[in-house]
Protein backbone atom coordinates (compact mmCIF):
# COMPACT_ATOMS: atom_id res chain seq x y z
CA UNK A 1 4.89 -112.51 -0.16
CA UNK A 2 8.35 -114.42 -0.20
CA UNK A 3 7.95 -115.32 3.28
CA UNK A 4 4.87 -117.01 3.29
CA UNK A 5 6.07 -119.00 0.17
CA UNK A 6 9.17 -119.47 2.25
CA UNK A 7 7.15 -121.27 5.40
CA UNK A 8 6.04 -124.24 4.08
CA UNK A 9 9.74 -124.80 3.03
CA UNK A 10 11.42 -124.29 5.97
CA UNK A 11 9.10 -125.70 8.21
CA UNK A 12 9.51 -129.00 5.83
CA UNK A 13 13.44 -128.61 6.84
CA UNK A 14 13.06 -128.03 10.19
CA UNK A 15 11.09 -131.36 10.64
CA UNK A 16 13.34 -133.38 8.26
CA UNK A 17 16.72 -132.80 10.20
CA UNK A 18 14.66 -133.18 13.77
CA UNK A 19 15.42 -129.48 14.98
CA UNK A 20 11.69 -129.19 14.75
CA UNK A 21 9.18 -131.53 15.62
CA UNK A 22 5.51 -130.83 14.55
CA UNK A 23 2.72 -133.05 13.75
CA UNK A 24 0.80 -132.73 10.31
CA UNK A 25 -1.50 -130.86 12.28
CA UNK A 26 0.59 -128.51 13.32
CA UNK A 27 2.05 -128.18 10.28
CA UNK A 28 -0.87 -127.10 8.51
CA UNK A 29 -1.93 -124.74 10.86
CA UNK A 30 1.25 -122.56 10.80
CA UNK A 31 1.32 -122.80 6.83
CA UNK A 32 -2.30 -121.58 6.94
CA UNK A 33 -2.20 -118.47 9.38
CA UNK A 34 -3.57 -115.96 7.70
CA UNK A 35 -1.57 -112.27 8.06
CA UNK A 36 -3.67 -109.18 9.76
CA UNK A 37 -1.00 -106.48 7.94
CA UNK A 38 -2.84 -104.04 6.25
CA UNK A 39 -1.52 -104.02 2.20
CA UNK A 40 -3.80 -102.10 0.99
CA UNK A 41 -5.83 -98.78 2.42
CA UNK A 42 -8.74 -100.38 0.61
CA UNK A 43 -7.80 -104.35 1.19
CA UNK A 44 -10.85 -103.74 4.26
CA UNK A 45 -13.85 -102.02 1.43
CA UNK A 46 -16.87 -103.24 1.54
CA UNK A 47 -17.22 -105.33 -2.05
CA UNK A 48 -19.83 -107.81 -1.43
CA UNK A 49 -23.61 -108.85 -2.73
CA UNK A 50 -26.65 -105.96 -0.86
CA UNK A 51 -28.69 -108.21 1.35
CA UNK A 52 -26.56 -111.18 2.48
CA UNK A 53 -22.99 -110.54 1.45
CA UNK A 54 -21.54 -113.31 4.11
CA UNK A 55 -23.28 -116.02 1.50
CA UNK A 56 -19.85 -115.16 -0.15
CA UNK A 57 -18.15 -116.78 2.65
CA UNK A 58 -19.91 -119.94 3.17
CA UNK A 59 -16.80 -122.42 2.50
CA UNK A 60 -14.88 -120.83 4.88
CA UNK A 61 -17.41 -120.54 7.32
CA UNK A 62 -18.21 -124.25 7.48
CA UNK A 63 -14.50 -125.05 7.35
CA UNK A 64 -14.20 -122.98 10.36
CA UNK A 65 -17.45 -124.79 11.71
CA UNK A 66 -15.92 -128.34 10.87
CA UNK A 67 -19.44 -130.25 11.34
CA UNK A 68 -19.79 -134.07 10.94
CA UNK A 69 -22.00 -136.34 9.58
CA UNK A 70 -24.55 -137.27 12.35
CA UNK A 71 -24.29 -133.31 13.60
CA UNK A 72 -27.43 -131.75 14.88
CA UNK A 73 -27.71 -128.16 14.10
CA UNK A 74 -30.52 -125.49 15.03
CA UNK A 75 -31.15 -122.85 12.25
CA UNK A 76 -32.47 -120.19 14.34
CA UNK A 77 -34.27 -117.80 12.00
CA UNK A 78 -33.98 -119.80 9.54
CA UNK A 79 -35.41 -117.56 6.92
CA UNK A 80 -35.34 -119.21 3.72
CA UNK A 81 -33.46 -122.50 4.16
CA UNK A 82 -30.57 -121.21 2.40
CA UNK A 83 -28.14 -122.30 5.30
CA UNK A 84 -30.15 -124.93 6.38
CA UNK A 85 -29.91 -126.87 2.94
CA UNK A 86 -25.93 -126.69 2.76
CA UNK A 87 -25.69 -127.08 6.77
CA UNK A 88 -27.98 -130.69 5.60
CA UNK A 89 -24.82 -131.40 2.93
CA UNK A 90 -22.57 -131.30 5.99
CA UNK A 91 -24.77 -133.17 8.95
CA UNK A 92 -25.45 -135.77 6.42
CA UNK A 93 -28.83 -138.06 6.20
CA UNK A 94 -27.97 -139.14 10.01
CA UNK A 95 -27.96 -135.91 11.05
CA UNK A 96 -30.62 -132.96 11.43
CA UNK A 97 -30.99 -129.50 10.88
CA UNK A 98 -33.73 -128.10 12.96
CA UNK A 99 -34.78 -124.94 10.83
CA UNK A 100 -36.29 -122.35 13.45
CA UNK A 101 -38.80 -119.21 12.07
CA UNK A 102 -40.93 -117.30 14.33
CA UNK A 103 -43.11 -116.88 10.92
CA UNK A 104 -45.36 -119.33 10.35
CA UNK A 105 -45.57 -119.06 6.57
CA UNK A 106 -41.77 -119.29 6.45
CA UNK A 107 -42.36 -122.67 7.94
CA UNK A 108 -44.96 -123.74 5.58
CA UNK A 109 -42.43 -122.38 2.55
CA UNK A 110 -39.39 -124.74 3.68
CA UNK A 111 -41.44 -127.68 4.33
CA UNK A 112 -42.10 -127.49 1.51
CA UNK A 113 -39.31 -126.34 -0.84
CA UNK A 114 -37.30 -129.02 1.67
CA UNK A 115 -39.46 -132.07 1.78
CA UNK A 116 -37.13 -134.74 -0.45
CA UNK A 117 -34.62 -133.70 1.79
CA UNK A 118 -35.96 -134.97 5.47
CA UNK A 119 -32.82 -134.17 7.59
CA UNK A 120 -34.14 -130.65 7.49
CA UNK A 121 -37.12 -129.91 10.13
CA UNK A 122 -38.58 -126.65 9.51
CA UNK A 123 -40.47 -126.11 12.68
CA UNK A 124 -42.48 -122.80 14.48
CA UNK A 125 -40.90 -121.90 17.42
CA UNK A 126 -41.27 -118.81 20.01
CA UNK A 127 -39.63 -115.74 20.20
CA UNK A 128 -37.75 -115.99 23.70
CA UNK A 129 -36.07 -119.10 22.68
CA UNK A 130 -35.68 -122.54 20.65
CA UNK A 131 -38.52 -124.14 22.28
CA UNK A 132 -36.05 -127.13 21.95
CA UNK A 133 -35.57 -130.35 24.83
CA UNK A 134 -32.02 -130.16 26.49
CA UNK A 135 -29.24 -131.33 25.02
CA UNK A 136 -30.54 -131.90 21.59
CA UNK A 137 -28.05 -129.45 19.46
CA UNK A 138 -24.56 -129.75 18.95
CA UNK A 139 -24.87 -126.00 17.32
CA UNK A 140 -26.67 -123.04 17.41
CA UNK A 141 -26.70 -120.82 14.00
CA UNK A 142 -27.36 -117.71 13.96
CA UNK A 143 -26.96 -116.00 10.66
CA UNK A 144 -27.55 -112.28 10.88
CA UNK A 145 -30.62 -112.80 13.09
CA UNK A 146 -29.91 -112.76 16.63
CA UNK A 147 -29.79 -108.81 16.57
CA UNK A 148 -33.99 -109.31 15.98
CA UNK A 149 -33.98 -111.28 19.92
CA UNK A 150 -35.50 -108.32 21.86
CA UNK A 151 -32.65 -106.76 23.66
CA UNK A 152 -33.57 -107.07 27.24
CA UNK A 153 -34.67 -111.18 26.32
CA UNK A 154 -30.98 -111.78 25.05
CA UNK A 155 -29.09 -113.10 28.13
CA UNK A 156 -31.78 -115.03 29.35
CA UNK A 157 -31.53 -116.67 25.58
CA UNK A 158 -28.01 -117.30 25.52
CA UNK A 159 -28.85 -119.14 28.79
CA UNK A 160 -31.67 -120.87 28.02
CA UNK A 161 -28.79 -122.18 24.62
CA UNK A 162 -26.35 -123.72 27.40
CA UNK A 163 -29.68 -126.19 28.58
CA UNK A 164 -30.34 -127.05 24.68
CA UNK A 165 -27.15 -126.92 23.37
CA UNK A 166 -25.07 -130.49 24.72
CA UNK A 167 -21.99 -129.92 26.52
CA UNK A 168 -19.21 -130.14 23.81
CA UNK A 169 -21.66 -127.64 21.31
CA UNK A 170 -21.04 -124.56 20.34
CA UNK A 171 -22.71 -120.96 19.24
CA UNK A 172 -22.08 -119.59 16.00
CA UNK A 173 -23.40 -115.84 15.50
CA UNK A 174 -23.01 -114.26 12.46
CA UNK A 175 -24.07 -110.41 11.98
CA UNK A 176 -23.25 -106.78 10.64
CA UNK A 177 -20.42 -105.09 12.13
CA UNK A 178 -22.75 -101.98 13.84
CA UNK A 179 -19.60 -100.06 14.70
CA UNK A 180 -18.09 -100.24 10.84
CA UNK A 181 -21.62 -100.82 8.87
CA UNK A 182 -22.52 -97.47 6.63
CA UNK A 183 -26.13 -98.88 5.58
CA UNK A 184 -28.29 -100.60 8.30
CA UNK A 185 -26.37 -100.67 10.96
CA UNK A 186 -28.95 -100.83 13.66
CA UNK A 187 -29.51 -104.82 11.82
CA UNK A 188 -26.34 -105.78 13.19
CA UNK A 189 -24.61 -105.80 16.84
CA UNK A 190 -21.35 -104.91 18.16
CA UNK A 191 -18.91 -107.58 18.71
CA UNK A 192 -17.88 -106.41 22.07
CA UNK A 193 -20.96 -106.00 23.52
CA UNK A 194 -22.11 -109.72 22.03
CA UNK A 195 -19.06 -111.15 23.61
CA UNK A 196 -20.02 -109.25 26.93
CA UNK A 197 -23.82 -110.69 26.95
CA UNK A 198 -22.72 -114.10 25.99
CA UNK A 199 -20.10 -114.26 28.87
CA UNK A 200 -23.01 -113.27 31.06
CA UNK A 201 -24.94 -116.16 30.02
CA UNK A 202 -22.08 -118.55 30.80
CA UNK A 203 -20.58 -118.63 27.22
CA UNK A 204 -16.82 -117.71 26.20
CA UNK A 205 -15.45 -116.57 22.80
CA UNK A 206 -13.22 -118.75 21.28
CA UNK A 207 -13.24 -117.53 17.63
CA UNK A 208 -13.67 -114.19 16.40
CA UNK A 209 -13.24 -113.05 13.00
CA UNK A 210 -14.34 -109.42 10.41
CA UNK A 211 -15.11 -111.50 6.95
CA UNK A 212 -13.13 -109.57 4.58
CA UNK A 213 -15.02 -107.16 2.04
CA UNK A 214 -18.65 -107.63 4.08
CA UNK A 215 -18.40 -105.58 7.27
CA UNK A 216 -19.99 -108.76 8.69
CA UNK A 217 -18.34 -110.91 11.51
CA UNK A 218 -18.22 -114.29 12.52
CA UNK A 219 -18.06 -115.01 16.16
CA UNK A 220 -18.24 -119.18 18.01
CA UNK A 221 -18.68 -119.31 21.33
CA UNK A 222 -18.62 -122.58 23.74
CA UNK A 223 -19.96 -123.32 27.73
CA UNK A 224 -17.70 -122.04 30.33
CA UNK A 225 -17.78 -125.28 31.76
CA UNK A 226 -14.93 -126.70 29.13
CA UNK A 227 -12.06 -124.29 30.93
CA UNK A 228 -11.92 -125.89 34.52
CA UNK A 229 -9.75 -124.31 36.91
CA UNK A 230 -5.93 -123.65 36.22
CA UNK A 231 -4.00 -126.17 38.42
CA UNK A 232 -1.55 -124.47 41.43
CA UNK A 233 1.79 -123.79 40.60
CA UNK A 234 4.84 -121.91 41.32
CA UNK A 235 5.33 -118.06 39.91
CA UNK A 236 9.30 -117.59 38.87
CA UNK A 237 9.86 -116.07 41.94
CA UNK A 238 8.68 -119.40 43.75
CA UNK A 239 5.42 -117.76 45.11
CA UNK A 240 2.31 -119.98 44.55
CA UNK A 241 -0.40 -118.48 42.73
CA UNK A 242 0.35 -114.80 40.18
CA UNK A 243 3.49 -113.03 40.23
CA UNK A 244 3.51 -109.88 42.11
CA UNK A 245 5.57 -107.09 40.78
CA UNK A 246 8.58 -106.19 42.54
CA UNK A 247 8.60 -103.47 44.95
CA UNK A 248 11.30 -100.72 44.81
């Protein structure tokens, strides 16, 4: 649209004659907001591969992501190594990618489709959680398989994550939309309710996102623990603490 070609240009202005002042940062991030309006009745239809449609989206997934060389990442259900070999591209040969399968002839298949490449560590672990030491992850991936954690196990997982998972580290989830999905929808979850069970657990949703044309959704979560306590201050009305509304 002309406005979005627009945006770039007056932004540039704006900062040129010092009525706006925005890093390159910030600059980028305006010019790259990405517009919910709805074009097209059919802009949402679902156009992607059968089985694993969000494969589609992998660029933008790790750009989102933003991992660094050195990065330690848990693959959790793991499957086939397909994320775990391009997560390896991105955590570099410092870093590792801990590939996680409940299966132990999943396991055996990575090892050894993945053994020239030793930053990957396909490795059994249990079904109630990563069987991991504490703080050894700087992210948990889960792509389309946390909706196969038995539902009454999947707080206590989440929590269990916050011990593994070092302070700064995040949660990425991946899965079917369950409310949207027309084929398989019980192999998915419902965002709201994810969000709900990972608040329990301590987490908080700081990225949420439907990938367009898979009825799959991306969701990162991080520890409570990063959003201390808002400092005191004064309402408008000089009241400490939240505005009341005014009484008649």
């Amino acid at each position: 649209m002309i406005a979005s070609r627009l945006l770039p240009l007056a932004l540039s202005l704006l900062v040129g004659s010092g009525l706006c002042s925005l890093s390159a940062q910030q600059t980028k991030e305006a010019t790259a907001t990405k517009s919910t309006r709805v074009e097209d009745p059919k802009q949402h239809a679902y156009e992607g591969a059968a089985r694993y449609p969000f494969r589609a989206n992998s660029e933008y997934i790790f750009k989102e992501l933003d991992l660094e060389a050195g990065d330690v990442v848990v693959d959790i259900g793991a499957g086939d190594g397909w994320w775990s070999e391009r997560l390896a591209e991105l955590v570099g040969e410092k870093g590792r990618v801990l590939a996680a399968e409940v299966k132990q002839d999943l396991v055996d298949e990575m090892a050894k489709e993945y053994e020239d490449t030793p930053q990957i560590e396909p490795y059994l672990c249990p079904f109630d959680s990563t069987g991991l030491e504490e703080d050894e992850v700087d992210l948990a991936f889960f792509a389309q398989s946390f909706h196969h954690i038995e539902k009454d196990a999947r707080v206590e997982y989440l929590k269990d994550l916050k011990k593994v998972i070092r302070p700064t580290g995040r949660i990425c989830i991946i899965e079917k939309h369950s409310d949207i999905a027309t084929r398989s929808a019980d192999h998915g979850s419902f965002p709201s309710h994810l969000a709900k069970l990972a608040e329990e657990a301590g987490w908080v949703l700081v990225r949420y996102e439907l990938m367009p044309k898979t009825y799959h959704f991306l969701t990162v979560f991080v520890q409570e623990e990063l959003f201390p306590a808002e400092p005191e201050g004064r309402g408008r009305n000089g009241r400490r603490g939240r505005r009341r509304d005014r009484e008649d």
